[in-house]
C-alpha atoms as a PDB file:
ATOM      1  CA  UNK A   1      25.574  -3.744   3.563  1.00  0.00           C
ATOM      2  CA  UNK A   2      28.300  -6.075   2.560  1.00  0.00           C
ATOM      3  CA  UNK A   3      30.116  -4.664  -0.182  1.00  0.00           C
ATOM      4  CA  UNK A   4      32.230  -7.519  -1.150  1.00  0.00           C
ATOM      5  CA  UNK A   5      29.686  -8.974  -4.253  1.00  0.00           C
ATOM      6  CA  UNK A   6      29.561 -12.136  -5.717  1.00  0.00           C
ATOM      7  CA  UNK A   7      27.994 -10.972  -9.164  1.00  0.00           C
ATOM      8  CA  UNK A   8      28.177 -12.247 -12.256  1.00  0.00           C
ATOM      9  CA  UNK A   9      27.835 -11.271 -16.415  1.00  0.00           C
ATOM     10  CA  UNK A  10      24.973 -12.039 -18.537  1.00  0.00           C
ATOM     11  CA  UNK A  11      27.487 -14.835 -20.087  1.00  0.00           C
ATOM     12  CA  UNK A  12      27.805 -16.461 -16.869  1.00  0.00           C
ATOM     13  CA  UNK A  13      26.921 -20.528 -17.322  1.00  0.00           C
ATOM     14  CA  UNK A  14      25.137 -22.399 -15.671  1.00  0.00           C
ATOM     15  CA  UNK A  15      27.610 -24.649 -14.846  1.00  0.00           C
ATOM     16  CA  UNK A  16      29.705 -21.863 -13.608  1.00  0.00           C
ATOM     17  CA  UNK A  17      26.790 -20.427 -11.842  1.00  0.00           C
ATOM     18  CA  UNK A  18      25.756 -23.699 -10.043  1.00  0.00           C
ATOM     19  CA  UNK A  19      29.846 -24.128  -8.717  1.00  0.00           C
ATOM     20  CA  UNK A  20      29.611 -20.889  -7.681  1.00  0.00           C
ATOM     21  CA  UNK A  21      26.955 -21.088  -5.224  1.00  0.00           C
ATOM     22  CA  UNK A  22      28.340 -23.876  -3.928  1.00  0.00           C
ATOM     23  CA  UNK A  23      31.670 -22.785  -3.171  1.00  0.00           C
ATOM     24  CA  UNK A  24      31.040 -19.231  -1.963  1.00  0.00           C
ATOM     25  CA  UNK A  25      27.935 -20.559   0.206  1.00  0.00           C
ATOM     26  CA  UNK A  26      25.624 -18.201  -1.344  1.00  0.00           C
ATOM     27  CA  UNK A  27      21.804 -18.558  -2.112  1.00  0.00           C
ATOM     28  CA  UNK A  28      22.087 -16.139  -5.058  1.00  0.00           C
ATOM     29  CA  UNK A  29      24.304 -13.034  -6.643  1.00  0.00           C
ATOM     30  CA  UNK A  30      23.610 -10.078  -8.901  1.00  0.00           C
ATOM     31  CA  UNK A  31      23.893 -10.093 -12.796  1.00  0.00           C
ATOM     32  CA  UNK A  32      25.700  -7.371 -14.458  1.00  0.00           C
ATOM     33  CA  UNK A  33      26.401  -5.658 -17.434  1.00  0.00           C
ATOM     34  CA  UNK A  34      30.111  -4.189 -18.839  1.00  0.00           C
ATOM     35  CA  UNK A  35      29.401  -1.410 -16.688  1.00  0.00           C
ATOM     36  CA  UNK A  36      29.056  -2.605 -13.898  1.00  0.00           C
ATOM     37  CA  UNK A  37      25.156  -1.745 -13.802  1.00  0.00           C
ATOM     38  CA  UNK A  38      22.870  -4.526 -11.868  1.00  0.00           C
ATOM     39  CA  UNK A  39      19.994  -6.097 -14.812  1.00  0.00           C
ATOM     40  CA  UNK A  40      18.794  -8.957 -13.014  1.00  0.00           C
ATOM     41  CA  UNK A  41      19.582 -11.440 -10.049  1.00  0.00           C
ATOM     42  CA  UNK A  42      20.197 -14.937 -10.221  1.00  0.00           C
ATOM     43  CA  UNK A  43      19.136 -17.110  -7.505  1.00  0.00           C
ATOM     44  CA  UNK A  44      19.623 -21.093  -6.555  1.00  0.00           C
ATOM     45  CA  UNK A  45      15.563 -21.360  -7.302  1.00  0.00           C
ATOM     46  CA  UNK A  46      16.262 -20.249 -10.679  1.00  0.00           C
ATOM     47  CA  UNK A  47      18.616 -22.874 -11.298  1.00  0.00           C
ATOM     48  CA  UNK A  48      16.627 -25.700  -9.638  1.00  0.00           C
ATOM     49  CA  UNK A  49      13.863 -24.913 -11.920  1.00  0.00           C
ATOM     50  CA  UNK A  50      15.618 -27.153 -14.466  1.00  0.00           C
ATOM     51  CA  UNK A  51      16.042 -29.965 -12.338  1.00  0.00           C
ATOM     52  CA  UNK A  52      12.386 -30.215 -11.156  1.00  0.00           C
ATOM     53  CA  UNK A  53      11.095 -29.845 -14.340  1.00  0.00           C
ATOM     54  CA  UNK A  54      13.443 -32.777 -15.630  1.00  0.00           C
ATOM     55  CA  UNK A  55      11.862 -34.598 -12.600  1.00  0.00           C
ATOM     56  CA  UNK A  56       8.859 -34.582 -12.919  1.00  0.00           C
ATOM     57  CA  UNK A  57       8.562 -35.317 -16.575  1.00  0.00           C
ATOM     58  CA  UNK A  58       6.089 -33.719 -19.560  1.00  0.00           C
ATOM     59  CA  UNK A  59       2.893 -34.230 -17.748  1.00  0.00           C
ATOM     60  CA  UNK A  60       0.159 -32.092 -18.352  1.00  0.00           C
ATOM     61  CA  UNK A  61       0.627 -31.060 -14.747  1.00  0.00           C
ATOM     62  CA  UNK A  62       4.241 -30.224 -14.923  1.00  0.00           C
ATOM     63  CA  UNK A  63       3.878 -28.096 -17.856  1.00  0.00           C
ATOM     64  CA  UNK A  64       0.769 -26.175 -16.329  1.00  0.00           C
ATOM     65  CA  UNK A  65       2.859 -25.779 -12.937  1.00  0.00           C
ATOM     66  CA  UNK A  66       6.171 -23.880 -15.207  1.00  0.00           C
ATOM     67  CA  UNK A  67       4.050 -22.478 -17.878  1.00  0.00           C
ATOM     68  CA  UNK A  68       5.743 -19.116 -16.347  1.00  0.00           C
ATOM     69  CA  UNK A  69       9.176 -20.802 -15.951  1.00  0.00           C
ATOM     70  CA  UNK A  70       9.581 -22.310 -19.933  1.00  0.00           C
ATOM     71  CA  UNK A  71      12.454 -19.776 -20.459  1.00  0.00           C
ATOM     72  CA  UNK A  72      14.630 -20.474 -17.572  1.00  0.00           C
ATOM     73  CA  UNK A  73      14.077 -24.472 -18.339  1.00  0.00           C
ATOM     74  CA  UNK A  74      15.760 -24.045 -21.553  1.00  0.00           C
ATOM     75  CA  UNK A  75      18.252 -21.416 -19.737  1.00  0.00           C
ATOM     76  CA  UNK A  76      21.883 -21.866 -20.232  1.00  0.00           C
ATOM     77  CA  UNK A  77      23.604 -18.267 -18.913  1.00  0.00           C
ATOM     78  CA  UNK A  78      22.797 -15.840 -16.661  1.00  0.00           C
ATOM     79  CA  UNK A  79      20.680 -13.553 -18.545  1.00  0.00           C
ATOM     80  CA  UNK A  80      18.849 -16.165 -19.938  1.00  0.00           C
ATOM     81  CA  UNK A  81      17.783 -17.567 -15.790  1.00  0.00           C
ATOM     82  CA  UNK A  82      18.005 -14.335 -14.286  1.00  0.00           C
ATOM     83  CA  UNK A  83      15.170 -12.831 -12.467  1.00  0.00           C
ATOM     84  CA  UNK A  84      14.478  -9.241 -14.111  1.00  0.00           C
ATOM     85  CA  UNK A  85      14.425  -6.247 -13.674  1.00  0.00           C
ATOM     86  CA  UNK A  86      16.060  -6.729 -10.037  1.00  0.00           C
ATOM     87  CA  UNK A  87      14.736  -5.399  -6.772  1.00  0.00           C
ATOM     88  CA  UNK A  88      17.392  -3.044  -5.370  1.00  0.00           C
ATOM     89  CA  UNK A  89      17.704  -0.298  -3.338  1.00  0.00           C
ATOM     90  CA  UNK A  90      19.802   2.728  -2.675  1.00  0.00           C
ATOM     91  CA  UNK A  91      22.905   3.498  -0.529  1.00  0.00           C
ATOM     92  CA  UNK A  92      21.251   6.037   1.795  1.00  0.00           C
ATOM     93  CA  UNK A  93      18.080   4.585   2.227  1.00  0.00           C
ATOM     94  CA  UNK A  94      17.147   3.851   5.192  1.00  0.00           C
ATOM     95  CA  UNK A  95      17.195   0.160   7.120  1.00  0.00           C
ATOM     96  CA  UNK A  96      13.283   0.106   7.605  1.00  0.00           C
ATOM     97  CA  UNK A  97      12.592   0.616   3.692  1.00  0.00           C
ATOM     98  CA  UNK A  98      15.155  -2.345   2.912  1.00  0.00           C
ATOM     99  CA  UNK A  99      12.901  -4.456   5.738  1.00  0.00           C
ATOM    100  CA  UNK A 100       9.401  -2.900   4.014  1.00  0.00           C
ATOM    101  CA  UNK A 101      10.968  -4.161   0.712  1.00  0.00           C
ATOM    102  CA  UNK A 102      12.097  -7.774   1.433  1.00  0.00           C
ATOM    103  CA  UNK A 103       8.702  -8.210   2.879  1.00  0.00           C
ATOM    104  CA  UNK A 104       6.656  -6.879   0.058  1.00  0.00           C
ATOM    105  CA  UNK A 105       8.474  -8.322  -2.698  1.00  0.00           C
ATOM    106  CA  UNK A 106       9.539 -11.903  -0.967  1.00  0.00           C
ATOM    107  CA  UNK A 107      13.367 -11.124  -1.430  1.00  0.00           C
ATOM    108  CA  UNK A 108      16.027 -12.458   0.640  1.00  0.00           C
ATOM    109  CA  UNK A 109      18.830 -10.080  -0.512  1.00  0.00           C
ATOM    110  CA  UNK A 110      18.566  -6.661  -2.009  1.00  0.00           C
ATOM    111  CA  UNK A 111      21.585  -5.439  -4.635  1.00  0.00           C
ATOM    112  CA  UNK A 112      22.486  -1.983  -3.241  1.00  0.00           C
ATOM    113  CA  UNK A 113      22.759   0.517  -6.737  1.00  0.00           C
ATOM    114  CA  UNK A 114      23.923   3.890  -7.261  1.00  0.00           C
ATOM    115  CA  UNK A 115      22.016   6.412  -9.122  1.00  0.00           C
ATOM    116  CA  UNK A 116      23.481   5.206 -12.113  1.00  0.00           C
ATOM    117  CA  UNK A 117      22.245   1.668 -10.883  1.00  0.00           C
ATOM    118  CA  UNK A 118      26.240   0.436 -10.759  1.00  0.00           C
ATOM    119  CA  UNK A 119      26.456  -2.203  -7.627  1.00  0.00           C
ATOM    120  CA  UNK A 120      27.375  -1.052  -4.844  1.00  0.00           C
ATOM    121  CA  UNK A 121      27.363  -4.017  -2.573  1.00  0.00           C
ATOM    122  CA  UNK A 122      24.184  -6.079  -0.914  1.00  0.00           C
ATOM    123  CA  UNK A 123      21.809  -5.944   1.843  1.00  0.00           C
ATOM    124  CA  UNK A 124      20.803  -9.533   3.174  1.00  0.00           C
ATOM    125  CA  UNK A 125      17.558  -9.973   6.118  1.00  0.00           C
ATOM    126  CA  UNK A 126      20.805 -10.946   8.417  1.00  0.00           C
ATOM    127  CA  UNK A 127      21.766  -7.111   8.187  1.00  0.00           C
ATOM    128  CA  UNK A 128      18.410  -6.010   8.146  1.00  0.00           C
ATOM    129  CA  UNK A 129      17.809  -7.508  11.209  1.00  0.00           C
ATOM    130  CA  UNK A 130      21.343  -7.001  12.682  1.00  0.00           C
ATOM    131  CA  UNK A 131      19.838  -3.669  13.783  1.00  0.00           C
ATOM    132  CA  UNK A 132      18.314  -5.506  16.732  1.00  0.00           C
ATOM    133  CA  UNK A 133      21.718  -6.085  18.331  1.00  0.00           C
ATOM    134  CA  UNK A 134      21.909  -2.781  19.053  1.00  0.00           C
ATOM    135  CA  UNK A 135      22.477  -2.191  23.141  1.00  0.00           C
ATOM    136  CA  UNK A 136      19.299  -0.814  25.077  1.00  0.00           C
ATOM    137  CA  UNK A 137      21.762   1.689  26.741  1.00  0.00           C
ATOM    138  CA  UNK A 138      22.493   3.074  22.753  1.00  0.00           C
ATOM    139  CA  UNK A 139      18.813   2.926  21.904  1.00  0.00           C
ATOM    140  CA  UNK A 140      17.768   5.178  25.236  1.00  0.00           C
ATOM    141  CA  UNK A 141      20.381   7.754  25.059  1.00  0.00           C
ATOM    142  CA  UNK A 142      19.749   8.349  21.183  1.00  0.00           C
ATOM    143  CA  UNK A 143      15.847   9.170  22.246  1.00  0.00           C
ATOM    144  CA  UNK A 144      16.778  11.394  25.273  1.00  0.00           C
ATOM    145  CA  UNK A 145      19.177  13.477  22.946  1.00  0.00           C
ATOM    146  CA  UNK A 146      17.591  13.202  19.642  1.00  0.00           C
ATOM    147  CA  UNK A 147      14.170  12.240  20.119  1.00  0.00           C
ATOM    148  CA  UNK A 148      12.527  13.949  22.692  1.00  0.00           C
ATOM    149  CA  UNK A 149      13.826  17.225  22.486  1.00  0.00           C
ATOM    150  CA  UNK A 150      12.341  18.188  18.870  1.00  0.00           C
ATOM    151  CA  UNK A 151       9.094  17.017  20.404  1.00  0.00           C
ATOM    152  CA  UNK A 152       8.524  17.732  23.929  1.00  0.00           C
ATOM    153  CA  UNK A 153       9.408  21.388  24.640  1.00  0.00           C
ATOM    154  CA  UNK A 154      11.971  22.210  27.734  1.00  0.00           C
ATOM    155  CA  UNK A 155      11.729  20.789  30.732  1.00  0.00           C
ATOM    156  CA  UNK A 156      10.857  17.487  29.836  1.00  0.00           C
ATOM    157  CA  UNK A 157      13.287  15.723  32.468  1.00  0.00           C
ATOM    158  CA  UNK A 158       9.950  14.338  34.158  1.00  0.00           C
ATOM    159  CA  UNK A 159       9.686  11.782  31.169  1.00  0.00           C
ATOM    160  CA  UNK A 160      11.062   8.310  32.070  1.00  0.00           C
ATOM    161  CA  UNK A 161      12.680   6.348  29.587  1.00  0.00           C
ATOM    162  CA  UNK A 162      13.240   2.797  29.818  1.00  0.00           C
ATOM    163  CA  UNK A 163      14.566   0.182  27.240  1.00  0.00           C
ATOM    164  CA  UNK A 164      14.681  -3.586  28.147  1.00  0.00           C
ATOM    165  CA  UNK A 165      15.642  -6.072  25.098  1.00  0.00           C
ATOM    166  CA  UNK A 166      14.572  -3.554  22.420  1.00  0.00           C
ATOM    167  CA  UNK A 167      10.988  -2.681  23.982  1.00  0.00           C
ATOM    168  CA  UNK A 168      11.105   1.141  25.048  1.00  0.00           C
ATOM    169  CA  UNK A 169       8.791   2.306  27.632  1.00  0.00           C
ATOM    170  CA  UNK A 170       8.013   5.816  27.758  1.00  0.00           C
ATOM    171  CA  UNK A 171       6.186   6.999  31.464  1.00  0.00           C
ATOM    172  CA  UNK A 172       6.295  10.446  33.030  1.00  0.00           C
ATOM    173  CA  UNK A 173       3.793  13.603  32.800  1.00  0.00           C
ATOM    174  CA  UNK A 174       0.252  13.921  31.179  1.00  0.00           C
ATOM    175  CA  UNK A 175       0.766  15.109  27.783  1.00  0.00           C
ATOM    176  CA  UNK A 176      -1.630  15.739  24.810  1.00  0.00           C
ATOM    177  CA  UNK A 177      -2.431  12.730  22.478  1.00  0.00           C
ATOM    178  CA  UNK A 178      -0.935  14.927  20.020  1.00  0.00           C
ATOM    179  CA  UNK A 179       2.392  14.808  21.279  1.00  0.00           C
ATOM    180  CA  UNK A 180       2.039  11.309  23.043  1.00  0.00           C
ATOM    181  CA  UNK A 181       1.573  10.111  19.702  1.00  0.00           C
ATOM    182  CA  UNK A 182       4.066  12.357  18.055  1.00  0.00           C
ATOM    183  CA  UNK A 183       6.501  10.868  20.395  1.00  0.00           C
ATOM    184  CA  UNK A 184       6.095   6.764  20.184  1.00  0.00           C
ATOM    185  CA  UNK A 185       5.925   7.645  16.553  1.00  0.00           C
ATOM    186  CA  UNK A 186       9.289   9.105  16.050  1.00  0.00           C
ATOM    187  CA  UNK A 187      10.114   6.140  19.242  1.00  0.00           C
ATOM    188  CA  UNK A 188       9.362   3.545  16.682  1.00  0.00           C
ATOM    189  CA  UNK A 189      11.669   4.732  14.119  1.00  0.00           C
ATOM    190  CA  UNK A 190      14.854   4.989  15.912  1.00  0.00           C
ATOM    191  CA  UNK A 191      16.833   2.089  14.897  1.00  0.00           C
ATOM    192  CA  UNK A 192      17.350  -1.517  17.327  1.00  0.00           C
ATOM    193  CA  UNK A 193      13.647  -0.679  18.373  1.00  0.00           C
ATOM    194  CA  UNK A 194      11.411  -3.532  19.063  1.00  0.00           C
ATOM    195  CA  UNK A 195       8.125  -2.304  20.226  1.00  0.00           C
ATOM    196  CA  UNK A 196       7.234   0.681  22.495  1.00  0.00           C
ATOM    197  CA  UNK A 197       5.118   1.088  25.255  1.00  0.00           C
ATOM    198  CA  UNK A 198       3.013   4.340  25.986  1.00  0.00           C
ATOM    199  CA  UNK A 199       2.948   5.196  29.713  1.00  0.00           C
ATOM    200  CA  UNK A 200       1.910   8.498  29.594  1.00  0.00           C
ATOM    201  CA  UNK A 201      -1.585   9.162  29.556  1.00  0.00           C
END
């Protein structure tokens, strides 16, 4: 999360807005309220709406394309081009959910909100995905410690773990497919993970 925002009020103009986005090389920032509390999120496609509409004239087409968009061609401010209510997510929640959301909803950026839904800061895909940098050695000694012993019950230290550019591959003993499973399950959820490959049965 980077907690140093670029937001702006529902007064912002567009003029302001547009020389913003320019000068902080930003594709988009947060709209708040007096308090602080996140109501929408402005976004360089919201302000090129005006443009292309302005381009390409009062054709039937044109109109038919931005029938949704009418409001935010005639937008001056903030509130008036924002995108609302905005997709954000909490604090504590956890780096997979933030990935499941930008996917779903076609986000680049997700405002991070308190309970109160006061920003917080921002989660962009870079620092989604920045938990792929994380060193194989990191990734394998958080499974052997965390991972495998709420599964597998004492001794397990037959059960080879190996992690090569994110992919972990598990080989060792027979287990049951109940376990197996419960293992490359949890495998999958432990953070810099690529992919995992099941070598035990």
């Amino acid at each position: 999360m980077t907690t140093s925002v670029v937001a702006v009020r529902r007064d912002a103009s567009f003029k302001e807005m547009a020389a913003m986005l320019g000068s902080r090389r930003i594709s988009a920032f947060p709209v708040i309220d007096n308090s602080g509390k996140v109501i929408g999120v402005v976004s360089e496609s919201d302000l090129l709406v005006k443009e292309a509409v302005q381009a390409e004239g009062s054709s039937l087409l044109a109109a038919l394309r931005h029938i949704r968009e009418d409001d935010k061609v005639t937008g001056i401010t903030a509130g008036e081009l924002m995108t609302a209510p905005a997709i954000t997510v909490g604090p504590d929640a956890p780096v997979e959910e933030a990935a499941r959301i930008m996917y779903d909803r076609r986000v680049k950026r997700l405002p991070v909100v308190n309970v109160s839904g006061r920003l917080l800061g921002i989660v962009s895909r870079v620092d989604v995905l920045a938990v792929f940098d994380r060193p194989d050695g990191e990734i394998r000694d958080e499974i052997i410690r965390a991972v495998l012993p709420g599964i597998v019950p004492k001794p397990w230290h037959d059960l080879k773990v190996a992690v090569r550019d994110g992919v972990v591959t598990i080989s060792g003993s027979s287990l049951s497919e109940q376990t197996t499973r419960a293992i490359t399950d949890a495998v999958r959820h432990v953070q810099g993970v690529v992919g995992v490959r099941d070598r035990l049965r």
